[in-house]
C-alpha atoms as a PDB file:
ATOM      1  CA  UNK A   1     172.371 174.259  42.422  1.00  0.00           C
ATOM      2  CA  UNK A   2     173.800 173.641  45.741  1.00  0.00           C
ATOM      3  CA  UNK A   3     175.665 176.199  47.362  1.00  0.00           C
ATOM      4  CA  UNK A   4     176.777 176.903  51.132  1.00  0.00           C
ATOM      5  CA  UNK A   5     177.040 180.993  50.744  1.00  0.00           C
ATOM      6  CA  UNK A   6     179.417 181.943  53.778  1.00  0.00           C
ATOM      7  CA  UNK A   7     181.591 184.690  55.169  1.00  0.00           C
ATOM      8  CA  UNK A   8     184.650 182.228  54.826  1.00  0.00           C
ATOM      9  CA  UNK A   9     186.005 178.892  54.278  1.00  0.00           C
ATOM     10  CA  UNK A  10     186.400 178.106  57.930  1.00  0.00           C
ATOM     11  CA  UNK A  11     183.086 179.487  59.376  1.00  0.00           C
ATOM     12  CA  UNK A  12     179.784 177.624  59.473  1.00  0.00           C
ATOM     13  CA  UNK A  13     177.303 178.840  56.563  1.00  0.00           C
ATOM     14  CA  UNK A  14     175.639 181.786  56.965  1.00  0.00           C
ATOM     15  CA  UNK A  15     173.011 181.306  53.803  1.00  0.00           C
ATOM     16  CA  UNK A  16     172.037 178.298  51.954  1.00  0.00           C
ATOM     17  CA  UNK A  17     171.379 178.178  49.128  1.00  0.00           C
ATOM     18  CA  UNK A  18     169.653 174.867  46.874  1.00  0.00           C
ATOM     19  CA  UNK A  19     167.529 173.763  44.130  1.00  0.00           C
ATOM     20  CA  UNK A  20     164.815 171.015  44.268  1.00  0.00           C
ATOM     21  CA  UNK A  21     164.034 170.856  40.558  1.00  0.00           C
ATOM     22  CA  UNK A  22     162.946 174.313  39.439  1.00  0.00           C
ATOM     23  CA  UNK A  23     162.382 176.119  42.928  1.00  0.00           C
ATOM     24  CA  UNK A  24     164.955 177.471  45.107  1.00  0.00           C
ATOM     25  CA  UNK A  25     164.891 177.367  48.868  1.00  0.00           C
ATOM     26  CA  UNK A  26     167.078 179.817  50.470  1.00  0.00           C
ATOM     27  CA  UNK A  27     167.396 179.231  54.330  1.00  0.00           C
ATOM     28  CA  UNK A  28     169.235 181.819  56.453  1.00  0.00           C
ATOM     29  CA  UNK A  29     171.401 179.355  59.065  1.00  0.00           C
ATOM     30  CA  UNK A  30     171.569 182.303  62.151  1.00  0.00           C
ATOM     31  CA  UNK A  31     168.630 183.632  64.159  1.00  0.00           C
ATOM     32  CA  UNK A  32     170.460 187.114  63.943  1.00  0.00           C
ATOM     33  CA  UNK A  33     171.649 189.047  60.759  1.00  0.00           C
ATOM     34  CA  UNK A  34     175.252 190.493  60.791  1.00  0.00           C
ATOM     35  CA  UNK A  35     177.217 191.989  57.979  1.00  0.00           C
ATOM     36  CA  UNK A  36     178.275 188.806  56.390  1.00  0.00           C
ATOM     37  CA  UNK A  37     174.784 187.281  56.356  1.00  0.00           C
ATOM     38  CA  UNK A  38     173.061 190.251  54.302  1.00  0.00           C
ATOM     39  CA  UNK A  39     175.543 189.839  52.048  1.00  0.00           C
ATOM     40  CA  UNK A  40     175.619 185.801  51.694  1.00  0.00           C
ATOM     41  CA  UNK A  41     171.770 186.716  51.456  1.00  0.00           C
ATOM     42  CA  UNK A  42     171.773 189.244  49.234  1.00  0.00           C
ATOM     43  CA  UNK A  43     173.984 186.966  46.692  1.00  0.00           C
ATOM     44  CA  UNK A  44     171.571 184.131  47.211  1.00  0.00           C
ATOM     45  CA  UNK A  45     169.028 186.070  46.392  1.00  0.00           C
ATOM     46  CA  UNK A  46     170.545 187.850  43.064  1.00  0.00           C
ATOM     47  CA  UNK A  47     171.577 184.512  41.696  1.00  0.00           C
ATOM     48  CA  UNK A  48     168.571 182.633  42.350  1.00  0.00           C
ATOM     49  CA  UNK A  49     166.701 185.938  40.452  1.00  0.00           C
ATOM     50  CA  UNK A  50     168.990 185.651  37.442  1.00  0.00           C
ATOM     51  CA  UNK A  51     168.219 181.691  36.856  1.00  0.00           C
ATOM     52  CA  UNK A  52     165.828 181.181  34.244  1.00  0.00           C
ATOM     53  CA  UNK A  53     165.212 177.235  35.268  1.00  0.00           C
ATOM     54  CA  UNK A  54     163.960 178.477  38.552  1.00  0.00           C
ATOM     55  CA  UNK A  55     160.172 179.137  38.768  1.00  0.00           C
ATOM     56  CA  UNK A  56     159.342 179.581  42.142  1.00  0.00           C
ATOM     57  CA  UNK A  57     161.594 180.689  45.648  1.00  0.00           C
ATOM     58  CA  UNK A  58     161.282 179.344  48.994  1.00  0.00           C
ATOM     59  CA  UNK A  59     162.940 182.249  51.702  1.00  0.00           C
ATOM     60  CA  UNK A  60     162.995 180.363  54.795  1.00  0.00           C
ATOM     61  CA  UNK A  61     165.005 180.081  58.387  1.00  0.00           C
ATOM     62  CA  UNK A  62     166.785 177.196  60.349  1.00  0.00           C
ATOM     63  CA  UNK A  63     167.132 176.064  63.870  1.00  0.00           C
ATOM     64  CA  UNK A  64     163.630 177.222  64.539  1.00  0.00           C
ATOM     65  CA  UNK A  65     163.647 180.964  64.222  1.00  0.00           C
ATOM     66  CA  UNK A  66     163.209 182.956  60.819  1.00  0.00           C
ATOM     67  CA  UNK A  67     165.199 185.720  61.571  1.00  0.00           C
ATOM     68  CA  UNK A  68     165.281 187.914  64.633  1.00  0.00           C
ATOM     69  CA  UNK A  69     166.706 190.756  62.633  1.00  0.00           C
ATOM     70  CA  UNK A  70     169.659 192.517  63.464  1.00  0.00           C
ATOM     71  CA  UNK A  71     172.535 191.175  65.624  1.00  0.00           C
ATOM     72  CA  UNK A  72     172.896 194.203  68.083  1.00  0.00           C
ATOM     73  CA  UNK A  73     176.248 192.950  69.157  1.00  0.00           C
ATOM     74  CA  UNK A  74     177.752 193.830  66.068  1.00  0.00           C
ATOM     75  CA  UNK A  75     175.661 197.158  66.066  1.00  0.00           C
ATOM     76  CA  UNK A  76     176.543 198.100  69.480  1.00  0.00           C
ATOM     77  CA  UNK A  77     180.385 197.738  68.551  1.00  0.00           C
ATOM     78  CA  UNK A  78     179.482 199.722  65.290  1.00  0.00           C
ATOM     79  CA  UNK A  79     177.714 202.184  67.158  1.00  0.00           C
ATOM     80  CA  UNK A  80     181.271 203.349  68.972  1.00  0.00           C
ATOM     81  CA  UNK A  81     182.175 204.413  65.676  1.00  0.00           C
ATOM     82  CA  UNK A  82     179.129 207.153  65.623  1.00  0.00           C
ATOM     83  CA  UNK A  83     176.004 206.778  64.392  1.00  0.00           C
ATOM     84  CA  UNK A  84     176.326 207.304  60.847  1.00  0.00           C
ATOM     85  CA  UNK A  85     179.069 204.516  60.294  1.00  0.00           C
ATOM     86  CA  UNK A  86     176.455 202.256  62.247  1.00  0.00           C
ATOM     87  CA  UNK A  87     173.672 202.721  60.177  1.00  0.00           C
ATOM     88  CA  UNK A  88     175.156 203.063  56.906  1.00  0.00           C
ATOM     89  CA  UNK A  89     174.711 199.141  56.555  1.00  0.00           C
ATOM     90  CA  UNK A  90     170.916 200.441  55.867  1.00  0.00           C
ATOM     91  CA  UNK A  91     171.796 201.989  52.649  1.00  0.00           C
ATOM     92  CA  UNK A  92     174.119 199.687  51.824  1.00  0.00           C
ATOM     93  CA  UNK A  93     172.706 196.373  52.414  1.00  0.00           C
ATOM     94  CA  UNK A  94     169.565 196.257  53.748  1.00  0.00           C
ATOM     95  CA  UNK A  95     167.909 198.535  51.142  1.00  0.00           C
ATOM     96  CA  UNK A  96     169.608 196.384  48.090  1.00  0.00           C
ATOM     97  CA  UNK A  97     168.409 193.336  50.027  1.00  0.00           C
ATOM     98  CA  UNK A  98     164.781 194.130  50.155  1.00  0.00           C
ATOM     99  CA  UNK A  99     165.418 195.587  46.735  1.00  0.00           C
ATOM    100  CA  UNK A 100     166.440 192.312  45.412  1.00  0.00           C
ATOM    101  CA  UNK A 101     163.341 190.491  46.805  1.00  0.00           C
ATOM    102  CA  UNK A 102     161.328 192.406  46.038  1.00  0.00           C
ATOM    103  CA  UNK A 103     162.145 192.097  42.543  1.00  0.00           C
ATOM    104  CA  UNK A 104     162.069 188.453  42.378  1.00  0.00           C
ATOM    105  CA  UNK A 105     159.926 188.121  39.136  1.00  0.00           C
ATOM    106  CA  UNK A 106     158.145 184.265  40.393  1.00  0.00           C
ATOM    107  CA  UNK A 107     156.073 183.251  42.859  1.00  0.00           C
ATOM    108  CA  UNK A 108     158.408 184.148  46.650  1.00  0.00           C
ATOM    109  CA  UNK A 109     157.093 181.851  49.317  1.00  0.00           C
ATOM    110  CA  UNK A 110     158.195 182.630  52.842  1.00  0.00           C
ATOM    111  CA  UNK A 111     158.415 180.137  55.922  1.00  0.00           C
ATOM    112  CA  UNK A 112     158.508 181.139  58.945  1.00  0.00           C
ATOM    113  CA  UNK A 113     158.866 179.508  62.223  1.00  0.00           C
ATOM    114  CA  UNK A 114     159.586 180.552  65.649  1.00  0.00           C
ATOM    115  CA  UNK A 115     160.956 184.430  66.002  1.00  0.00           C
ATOM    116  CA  UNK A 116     160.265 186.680  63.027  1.00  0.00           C
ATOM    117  CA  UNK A 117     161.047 190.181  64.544  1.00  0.00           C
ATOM    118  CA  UNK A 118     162.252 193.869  63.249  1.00  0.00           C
ATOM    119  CA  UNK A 119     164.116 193.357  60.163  1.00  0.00           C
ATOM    120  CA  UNK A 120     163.475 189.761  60.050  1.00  0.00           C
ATOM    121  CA  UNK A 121     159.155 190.728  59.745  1.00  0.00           C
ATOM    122  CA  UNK A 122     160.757 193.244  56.772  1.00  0.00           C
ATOM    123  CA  UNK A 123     162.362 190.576  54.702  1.00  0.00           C
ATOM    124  CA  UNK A 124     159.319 188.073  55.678  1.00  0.00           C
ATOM    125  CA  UNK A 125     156.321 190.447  53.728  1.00  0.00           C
ATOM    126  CA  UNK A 126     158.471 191.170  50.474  1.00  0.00           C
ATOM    127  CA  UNK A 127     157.315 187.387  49.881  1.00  0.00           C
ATOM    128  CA  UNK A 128     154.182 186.480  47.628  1.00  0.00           C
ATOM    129  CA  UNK A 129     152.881 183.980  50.426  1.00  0.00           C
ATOM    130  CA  UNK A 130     153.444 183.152  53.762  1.00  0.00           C
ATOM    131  CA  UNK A 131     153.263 179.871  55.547  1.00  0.00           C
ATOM    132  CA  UNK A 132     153.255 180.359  58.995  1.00  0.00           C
ATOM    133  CA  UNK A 133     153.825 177.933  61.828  1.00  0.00           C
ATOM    134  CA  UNK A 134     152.232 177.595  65.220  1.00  0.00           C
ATOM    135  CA  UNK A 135     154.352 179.263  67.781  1.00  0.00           C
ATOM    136  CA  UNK A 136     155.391 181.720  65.143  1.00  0.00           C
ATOM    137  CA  UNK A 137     155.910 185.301  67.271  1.00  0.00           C
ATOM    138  CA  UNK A 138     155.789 188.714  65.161  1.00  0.00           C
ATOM    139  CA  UNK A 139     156.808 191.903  66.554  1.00  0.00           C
ATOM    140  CA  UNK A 140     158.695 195.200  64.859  1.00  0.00           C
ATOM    141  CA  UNK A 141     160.726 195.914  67.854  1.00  0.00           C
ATOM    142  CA  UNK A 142     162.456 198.878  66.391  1.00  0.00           C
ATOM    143  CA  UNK A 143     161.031 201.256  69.045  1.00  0.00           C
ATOM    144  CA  UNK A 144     162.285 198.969  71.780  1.00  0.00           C
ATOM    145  CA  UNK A 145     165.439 200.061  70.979  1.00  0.00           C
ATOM    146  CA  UNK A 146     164.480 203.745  69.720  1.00  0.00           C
ATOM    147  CA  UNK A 147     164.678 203.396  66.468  1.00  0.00           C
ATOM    148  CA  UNK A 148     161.828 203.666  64.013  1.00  0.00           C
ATOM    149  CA  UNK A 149     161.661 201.111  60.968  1.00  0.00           C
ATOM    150  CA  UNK A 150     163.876 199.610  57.830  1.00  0.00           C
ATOM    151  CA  UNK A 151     163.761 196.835  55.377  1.00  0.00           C
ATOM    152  CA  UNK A 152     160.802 198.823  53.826  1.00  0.00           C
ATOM    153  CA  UNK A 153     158.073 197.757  57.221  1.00  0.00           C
ATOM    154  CA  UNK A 154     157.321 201.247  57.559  1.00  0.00           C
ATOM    155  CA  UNK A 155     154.925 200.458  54.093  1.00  0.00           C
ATOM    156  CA  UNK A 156     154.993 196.801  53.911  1.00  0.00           C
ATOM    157  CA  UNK A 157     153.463 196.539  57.469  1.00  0.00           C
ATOM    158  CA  UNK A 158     150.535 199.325  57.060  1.00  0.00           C
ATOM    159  CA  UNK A 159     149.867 198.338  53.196  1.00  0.00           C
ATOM    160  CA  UNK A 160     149.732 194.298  55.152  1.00  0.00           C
ATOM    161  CA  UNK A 161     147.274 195.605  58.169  1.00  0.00           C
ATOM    162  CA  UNK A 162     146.088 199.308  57.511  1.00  0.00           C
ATOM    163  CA  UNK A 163     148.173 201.995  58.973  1.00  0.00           C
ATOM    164  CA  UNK A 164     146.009 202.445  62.437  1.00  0.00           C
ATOM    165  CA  UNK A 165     147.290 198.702  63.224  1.00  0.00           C
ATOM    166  CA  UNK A 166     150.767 199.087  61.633  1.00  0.00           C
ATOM    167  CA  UNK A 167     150.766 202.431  63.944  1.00  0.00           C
ATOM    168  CA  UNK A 168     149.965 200.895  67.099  1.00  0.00           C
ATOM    169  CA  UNK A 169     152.032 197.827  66.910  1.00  0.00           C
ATOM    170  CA  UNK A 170     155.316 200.468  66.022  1.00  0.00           C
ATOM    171  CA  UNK A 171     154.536 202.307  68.936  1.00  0.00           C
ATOM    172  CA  UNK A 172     153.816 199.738  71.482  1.00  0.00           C
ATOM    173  CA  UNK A 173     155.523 197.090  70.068  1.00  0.00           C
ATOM    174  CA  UNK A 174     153.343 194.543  70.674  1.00  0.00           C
ATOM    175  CA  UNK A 175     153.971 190.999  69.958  1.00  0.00           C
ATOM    176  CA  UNK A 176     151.699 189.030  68.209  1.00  0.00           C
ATOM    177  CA  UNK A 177     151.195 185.209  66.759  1.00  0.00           C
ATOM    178  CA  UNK A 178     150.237 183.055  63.885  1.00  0.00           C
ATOM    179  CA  UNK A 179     146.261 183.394  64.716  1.00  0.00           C
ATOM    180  CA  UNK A 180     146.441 187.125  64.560  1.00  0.00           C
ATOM    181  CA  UNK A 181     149.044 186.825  61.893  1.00  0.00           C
ATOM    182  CA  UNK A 182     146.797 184.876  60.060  1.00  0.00           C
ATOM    183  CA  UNK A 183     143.715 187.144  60.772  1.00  0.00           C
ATOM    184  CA  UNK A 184     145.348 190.226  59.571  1.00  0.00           C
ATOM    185  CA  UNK A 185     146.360 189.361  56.278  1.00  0.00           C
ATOM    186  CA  UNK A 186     150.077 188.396  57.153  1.00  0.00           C
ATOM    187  CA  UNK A 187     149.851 184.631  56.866  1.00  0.00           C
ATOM    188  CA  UNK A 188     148.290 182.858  53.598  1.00  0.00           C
ATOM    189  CA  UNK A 189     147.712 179.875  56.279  1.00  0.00           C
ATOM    190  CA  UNK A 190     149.141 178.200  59.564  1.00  0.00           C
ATOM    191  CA  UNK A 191     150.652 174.800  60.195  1.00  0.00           C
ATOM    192  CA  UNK A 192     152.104 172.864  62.439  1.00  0.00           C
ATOM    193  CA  UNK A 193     154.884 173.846  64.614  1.00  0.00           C
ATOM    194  CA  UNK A 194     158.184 172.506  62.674  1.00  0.00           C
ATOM    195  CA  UNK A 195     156.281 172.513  59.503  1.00  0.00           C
ATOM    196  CA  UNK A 196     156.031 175.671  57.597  1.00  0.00           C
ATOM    197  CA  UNK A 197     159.065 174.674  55.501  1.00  0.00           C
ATOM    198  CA  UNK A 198     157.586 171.060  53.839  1.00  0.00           C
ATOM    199  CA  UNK A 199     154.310 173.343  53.713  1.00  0.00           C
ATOM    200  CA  UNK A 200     155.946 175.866  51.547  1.00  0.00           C
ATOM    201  CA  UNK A 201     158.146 173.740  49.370  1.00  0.00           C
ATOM    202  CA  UNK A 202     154.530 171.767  48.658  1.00  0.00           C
ATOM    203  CA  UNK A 203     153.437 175.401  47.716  1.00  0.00           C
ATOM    204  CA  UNK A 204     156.211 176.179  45.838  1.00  0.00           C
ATOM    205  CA  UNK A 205     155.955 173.196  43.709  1.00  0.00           C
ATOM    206  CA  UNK A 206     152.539 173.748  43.004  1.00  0.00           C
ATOM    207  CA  UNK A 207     153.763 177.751  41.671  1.00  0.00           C
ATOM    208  CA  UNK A 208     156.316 176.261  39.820  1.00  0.00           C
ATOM    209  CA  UNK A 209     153.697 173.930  37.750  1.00  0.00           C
ATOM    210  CA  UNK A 210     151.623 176.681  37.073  1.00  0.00           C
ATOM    211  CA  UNK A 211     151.642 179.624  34.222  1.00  0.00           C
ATOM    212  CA  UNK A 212     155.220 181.204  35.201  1.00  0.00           C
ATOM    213  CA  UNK A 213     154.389 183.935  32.437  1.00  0.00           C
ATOM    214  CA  UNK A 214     151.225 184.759  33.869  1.00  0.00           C
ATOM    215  CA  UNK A 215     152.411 185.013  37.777  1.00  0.00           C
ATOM    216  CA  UNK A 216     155.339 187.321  36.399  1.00  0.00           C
ATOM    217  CA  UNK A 217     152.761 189.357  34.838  1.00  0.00           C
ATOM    218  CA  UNK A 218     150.539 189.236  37.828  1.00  0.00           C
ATOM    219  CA  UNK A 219     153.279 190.027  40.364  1.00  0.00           C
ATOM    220  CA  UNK A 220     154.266 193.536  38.211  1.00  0.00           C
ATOM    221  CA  UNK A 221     150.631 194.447  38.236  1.00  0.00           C
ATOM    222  CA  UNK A 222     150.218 194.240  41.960  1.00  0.00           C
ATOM    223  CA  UNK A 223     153.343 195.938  42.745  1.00  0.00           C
ATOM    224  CA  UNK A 224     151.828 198.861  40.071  1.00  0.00           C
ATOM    225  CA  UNK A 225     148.241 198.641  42.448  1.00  0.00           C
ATOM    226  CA  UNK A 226     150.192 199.651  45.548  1.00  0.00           C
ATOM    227  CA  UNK A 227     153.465 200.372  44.496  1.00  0.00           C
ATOM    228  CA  UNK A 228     154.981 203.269  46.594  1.00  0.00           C
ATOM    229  CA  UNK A 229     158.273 204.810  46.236  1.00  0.00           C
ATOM    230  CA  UNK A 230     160.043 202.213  47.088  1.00  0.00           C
ATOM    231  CA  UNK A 231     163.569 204.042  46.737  1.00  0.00           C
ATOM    232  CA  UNK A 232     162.304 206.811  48.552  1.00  0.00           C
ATOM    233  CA  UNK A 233     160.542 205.205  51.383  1.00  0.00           C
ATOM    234  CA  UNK A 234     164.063 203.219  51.806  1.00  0.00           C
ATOM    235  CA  UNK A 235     166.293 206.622  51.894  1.00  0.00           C
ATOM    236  CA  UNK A 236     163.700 208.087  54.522  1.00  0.00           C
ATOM    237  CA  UNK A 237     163.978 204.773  56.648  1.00  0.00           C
ATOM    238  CA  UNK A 238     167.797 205.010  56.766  1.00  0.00           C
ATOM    239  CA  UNK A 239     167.577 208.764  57.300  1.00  0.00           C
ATOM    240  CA  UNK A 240     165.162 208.811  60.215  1.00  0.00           C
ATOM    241  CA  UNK A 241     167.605 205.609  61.724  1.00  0.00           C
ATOM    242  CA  UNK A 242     170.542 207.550  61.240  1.00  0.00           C
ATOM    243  CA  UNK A 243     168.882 210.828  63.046  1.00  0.00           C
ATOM    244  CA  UNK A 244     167.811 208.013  65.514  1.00  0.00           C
ATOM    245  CA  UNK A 245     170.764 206.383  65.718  1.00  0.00           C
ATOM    246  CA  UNK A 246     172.468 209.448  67.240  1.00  0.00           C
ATOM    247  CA  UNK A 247     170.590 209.697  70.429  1.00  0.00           C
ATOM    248  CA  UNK A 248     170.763 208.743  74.088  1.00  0.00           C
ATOM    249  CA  UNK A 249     167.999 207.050  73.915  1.00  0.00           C
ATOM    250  CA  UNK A 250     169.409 204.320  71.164  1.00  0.00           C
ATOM    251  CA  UNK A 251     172.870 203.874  72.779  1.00  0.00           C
ATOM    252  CA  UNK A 252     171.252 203.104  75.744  1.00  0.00           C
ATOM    253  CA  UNK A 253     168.404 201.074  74.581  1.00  0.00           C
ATOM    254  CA  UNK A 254     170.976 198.822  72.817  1.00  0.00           C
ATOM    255  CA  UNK A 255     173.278 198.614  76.149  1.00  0.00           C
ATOM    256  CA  UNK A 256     170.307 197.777  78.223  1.00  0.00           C
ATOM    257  CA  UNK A 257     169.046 194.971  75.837  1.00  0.00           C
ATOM    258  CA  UNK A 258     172.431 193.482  76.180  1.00  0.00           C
ATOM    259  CA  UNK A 259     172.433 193.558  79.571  1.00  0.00           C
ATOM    260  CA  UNK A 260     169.250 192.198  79.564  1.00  0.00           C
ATOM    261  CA  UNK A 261     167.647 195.072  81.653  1.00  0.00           C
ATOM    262  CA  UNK A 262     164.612 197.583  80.785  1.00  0.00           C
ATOM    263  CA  UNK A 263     165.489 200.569  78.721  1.00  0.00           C
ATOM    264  CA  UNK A 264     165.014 204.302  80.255  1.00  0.00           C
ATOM    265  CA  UNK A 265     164.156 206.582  77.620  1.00  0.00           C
ATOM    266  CA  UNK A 266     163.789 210.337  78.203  1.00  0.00           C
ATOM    267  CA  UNK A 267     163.339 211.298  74.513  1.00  0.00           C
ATOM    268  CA  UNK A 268     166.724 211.975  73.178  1.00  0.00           C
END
């Protein structure tokens, strides 16, 4: 399988999509995620799901940067349609997205390099393993912006670090790196800069050689351990962004990043 999944013939890809033998890399070709790359992603990811020869997946990103999470220029254009139009992308593909990974039945390895930020840090712990580079940078960013979480981090980040760290680093959205990421739980181990891809294809083989049955088996009773809601935690996410998405504080969070200038909130 080689496939370039994009929004249209004459645009560059979005997603790609390819086999090496029986595991899958996925690579998501823009720093940002817009419309057209959740749903070249969320394609990627159903097919690669529904094919039996494949026994392992490798979620990565390109041109040094995992994903950065949501492009706010599209947002802030959606955003002049009201908030609810906006934010109904949550529901409607982010939710199915982390849905999808999540129920990946083999072994999910994640690279990430460079930027892995707000939705981006979402779609990075729905993987098994993480290989992290040096000069990796982690942050949730949502409250930058005044918005709270999606893509599932408001439980994949506490059940990942405990909810007193998960709590502080939503609130004062601190950045942090591949030493603390690897400290914490986040990262399975750290490599070179430019090097967490070969890392976790070398990984990925190894899955793939090992009992597929048993990892499948493995992977179900995990998610049973510390399973939450998962449908419900998603609705509440898009809820409280919707609610969110209404206020001053958003609108002109989101204008001030564009501008490059320092948000005022006043807490509404």
């Amino acid at each position: 399988m080689g496939i370039d999944i994009t929004a249209g013939e004459a645009e560059p890809p979005r997603v790609v999509s390819r086999r090496e033998g029986d595991v899958a890399v996925i690579e998501l070709c823009r720093p940002s995620v817009d419309a057209p790359t959740r749903r070249a992603l969320l394609a990627a990811v159903r097919e690669v799901a529904a094919a039996e020869a494949v026994r392992a997946v490798v979620l990565a990103g390109s041109g040094g940067a995992f994903c950065r999470g949501q492009d706010l220029k599209e947002h802030a254009a959606a955003l002049r349609g009201g908030a609810q139009e906006a934010f109904s992308c949550v529901e409607r593909e982010y939710n199915p997205l982390v849905t999808a990974l999540l129920a990946v039945e083999v072994p999910l390895v994640v690279a990430v390099e460079g930027a892995c930020v707000g939705a981006g840090l979402g779609l990075a712990l729905t993987g098994d393993v993480r290989v992290v580079a040096e000069g990796a940078t982690f942050a949730t960013a949502f409250a930058g912006v005044g918005l709270a979480a999606d893509s599932g981090l408001s439980v994949s980040l506490a059940r990942a670090v405990g909810p007193s760290r998960a709590a502080g680093l939503f609130l004062l959205g601190d950045r942090f790196g591949a030493a603390e990421a690897l400290a914490w739980g986040l990262a399975h181990r750290v490599v070179a800069r430019g090097a967490a891809l070969e890392e976790s294809l070398a990984l990925a083989r190894e899955l793939a050689r090992g009992p597929t049955a048993a990892f499948r088996e493995v992977k179900a009773l995990l998610r049973e351990a510390a399973e939450p809601d998962w449908p419900a935690a998603l609705a509440r996410e898009a809820a409280a962004q919707t609610r969110l998405g209404a206020t001053g504080d958003h609108a002109g969070a989101v204008a001030a990043f564009l501008a490059r200038e320092r948000p005022a909130f006043r807490g509404r």
